[in-house]
Protein backbone atom coordinates (compact mmCIF):
# COMPACT_ATOMS: atom_id res chain seq x y z
CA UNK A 1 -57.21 25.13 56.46
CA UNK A 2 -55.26 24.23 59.56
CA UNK A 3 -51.35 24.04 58.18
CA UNK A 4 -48.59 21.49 59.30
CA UNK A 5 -46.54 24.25 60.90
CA UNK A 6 -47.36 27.01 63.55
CA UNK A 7 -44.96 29.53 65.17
CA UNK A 8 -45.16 29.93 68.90
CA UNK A 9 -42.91 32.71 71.26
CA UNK A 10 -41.81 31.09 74.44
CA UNK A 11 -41.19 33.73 76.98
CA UNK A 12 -37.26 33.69 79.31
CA UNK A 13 -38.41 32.09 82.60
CA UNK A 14 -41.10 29.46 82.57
CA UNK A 15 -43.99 28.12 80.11
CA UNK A 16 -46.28 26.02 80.04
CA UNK A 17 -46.80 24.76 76.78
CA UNK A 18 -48.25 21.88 74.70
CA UNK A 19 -48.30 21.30 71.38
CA UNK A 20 -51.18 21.83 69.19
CA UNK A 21 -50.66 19.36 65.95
CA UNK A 22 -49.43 15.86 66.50
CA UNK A 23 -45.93 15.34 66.69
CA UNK A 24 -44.91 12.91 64.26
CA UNK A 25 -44.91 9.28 66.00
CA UNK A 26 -41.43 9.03 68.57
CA UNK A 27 -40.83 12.99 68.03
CA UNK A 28 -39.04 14.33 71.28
CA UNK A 29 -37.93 17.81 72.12
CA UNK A 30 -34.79 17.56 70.17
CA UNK A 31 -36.43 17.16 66.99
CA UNK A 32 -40.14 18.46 67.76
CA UNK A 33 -39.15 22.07 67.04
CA UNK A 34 -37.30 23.37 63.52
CA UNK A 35 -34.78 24.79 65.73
CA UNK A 36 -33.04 23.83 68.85
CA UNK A 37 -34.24 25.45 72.25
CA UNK A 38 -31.94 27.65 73.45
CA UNK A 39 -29.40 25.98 76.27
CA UNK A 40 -29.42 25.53 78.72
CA UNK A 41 -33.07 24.39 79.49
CA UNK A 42 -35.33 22.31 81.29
CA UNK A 43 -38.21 20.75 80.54
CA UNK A 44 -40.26 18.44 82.55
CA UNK A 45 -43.95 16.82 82.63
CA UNK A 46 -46.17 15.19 85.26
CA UNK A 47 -46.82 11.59 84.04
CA UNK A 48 -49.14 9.82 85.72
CA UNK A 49 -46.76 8.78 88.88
CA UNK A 50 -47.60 12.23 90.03
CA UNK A 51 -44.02 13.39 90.38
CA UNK A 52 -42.57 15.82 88.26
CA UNK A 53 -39.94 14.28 85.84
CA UNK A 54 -37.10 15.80 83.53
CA UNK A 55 -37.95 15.32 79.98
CA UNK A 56 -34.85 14.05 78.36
CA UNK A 57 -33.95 14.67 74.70
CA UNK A 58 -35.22 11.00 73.99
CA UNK A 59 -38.23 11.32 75.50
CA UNK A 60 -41.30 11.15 73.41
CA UNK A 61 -43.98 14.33 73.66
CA UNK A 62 -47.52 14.19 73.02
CA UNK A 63 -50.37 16.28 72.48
CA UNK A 64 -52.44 15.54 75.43
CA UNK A 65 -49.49 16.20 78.12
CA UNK A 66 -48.49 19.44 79.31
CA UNK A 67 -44.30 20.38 79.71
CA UNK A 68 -43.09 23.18 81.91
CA UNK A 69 -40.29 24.91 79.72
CA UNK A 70 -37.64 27.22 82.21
CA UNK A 71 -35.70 29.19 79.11
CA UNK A 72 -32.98 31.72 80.10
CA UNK A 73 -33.87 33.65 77.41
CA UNK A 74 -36.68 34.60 75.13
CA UNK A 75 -37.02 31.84 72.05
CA UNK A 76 -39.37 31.69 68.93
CA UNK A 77 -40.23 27.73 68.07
CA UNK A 78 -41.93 26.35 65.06
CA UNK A 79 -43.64 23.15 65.40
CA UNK A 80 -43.71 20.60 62.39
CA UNK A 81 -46.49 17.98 62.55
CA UNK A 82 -49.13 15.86 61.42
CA UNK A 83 -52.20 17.73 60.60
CA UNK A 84 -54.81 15.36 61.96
CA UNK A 85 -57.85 17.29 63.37
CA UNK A 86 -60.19 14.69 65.55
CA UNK A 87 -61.28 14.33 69.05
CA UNK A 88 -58.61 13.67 71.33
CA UNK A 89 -58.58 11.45 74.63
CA UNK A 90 -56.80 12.94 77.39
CA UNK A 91 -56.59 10.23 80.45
CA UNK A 92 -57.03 11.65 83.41
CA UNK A 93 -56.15 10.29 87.04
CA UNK A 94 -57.57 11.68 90.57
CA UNK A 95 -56.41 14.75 91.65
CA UNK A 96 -54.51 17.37 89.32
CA UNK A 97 -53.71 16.90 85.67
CA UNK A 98 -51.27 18.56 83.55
CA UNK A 99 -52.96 18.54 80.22
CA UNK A 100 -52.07 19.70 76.67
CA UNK A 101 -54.21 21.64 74.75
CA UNK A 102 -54.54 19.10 71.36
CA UNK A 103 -55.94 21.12 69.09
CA UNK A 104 -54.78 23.91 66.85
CA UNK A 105 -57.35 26.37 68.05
CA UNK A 106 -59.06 27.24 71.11
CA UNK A 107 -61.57 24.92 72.31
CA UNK A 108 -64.54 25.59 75.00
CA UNK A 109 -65.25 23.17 78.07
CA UNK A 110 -68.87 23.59 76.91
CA UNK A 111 -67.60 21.26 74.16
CA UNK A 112 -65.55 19.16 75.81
CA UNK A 113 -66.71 15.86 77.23
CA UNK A 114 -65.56 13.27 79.70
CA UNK A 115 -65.64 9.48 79.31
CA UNK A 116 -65.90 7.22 82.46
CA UNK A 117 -66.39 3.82 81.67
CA UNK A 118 -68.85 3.47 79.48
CA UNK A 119 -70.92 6.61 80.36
CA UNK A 120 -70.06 9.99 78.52
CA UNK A 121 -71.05 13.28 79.64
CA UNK A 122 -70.80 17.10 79.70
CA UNK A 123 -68.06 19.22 80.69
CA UNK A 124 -70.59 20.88 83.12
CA UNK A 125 -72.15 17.51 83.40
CA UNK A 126 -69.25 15.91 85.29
CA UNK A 127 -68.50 19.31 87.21
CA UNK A 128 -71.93 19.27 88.92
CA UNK A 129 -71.79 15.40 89.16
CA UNK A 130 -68.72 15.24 91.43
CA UNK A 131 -65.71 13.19 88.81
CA UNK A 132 -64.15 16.86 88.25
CA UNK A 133 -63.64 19.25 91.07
CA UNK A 134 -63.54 22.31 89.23
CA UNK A 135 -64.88 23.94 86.13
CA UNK A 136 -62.01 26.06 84.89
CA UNK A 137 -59.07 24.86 83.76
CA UNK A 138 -55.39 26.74 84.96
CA UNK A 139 -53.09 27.58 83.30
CA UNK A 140 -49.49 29.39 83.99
CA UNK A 141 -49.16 33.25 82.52
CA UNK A 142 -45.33 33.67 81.62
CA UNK A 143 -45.86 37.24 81.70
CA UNK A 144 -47.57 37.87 84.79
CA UNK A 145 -46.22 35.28 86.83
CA UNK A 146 -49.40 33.38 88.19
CA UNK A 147 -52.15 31.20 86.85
CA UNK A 148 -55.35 32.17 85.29
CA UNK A 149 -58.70 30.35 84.65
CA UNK A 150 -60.18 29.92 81.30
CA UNK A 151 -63.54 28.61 80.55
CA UNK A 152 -61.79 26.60 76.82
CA UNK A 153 -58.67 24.76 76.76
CA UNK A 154 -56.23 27.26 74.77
CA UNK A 155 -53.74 26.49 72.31
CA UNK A 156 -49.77 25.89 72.90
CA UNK A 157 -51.37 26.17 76.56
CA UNK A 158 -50.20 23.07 78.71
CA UNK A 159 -53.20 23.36 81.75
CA UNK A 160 -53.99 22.03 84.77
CA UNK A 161 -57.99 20.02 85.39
CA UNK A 162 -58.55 18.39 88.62
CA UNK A 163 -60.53 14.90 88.61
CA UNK A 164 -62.09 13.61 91.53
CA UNK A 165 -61.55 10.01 90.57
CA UNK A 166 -59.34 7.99 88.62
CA UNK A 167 -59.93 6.19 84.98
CA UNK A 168 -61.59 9.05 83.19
CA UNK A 169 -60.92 10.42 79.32
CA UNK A 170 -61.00 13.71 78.32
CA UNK A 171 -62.54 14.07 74.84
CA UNK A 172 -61.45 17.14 72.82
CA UNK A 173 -63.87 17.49 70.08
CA UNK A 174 -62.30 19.83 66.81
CA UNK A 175 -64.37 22.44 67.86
CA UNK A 176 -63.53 26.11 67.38
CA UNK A 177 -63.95 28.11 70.64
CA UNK A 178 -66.94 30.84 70.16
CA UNK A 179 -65.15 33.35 72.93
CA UNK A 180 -61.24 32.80 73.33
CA UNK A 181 -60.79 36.16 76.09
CA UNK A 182 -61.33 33.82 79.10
């Protein structure tokens, strides 16, 4: 049973997070967690002008997007949302693509698919085809300081996937990861 709530610890510094239950329809940051972030903070996303923005109280969050999070201190957030598990579409654009992890679990690229036009393949498929450049996904370690690969998209995780071409989907199936170390 996947709940309505989860917990998450967001570390002083920078995150990159995303949210793994969907926020209920027009939720922003100011009313996305139980409890206020700690001030001040900044949060901004990538949208698909390519330039980072700052995401504004008002600003509607999603799923499929990643946020950097820069906290001056260390902050524990509870997420309240809709508990809908089904495959997700993440649109993706050429060149690098801050993502959101959409499920409430891990989920491996070996069950991940991508959608362009009305052909849709593997993971690995559209690796060794040429529409994504890479097959890890990166994403930002708050307590090391630098990015790390994973073979699955990982939960809370916002990540970065590089396409090679513009106008493809992302499908994130609700499939549990079978290895969630990498």
């Amino acid at each position: 049973i996947i709940t309505g709530s989860l917990d998450y610890q967001l570390s002083e510094g920078w995150n990159l997070i995303s949210f793994p239950l969907d926020p209920i329809e027009g939720s922003t940051f100011s009313d996305v967690f139980t409890d206020a972030l700690p001030t001040p903070n900044y949060i901004y996303n990538l949208p698909e002008s390519g330039q980072y923005a700052i995401v504004s109280d008002s600003t509607p969050v999603t799923t499929t997007s990643g946020y950097w999070v820069a906290l001056f201190e260390d902050a524990s957030v509870t997420l309240e949302a809709e508990n809908q598990i089904i495959t997700e579409k993440i649109p993706l654009t050429s060149g690098w693509n801050l993502i959101g992890s959409p499920q409430p679990f891990d989920v491996d690229t070996s069950s991940l698919m991508i959608l362009s036009g009305t052909d849709t393949v593997s993971f690995t498929a559209a690796v060794s085809g040429g529409l994504l450049s890479s097959s890890a996904l990166y994403t930002w370690n708050s307590e090391d300081l630098n990015y790390t690969s994973n073979q699955a998209l990982k939960t809370w995780n916002g990540q970065w996937v590089s396409s090679n071409t513009d106008n493809l989907e992302l499908l994130v199936p609700p499939i549990f990861a079978s290895n969630t170390t990498t």
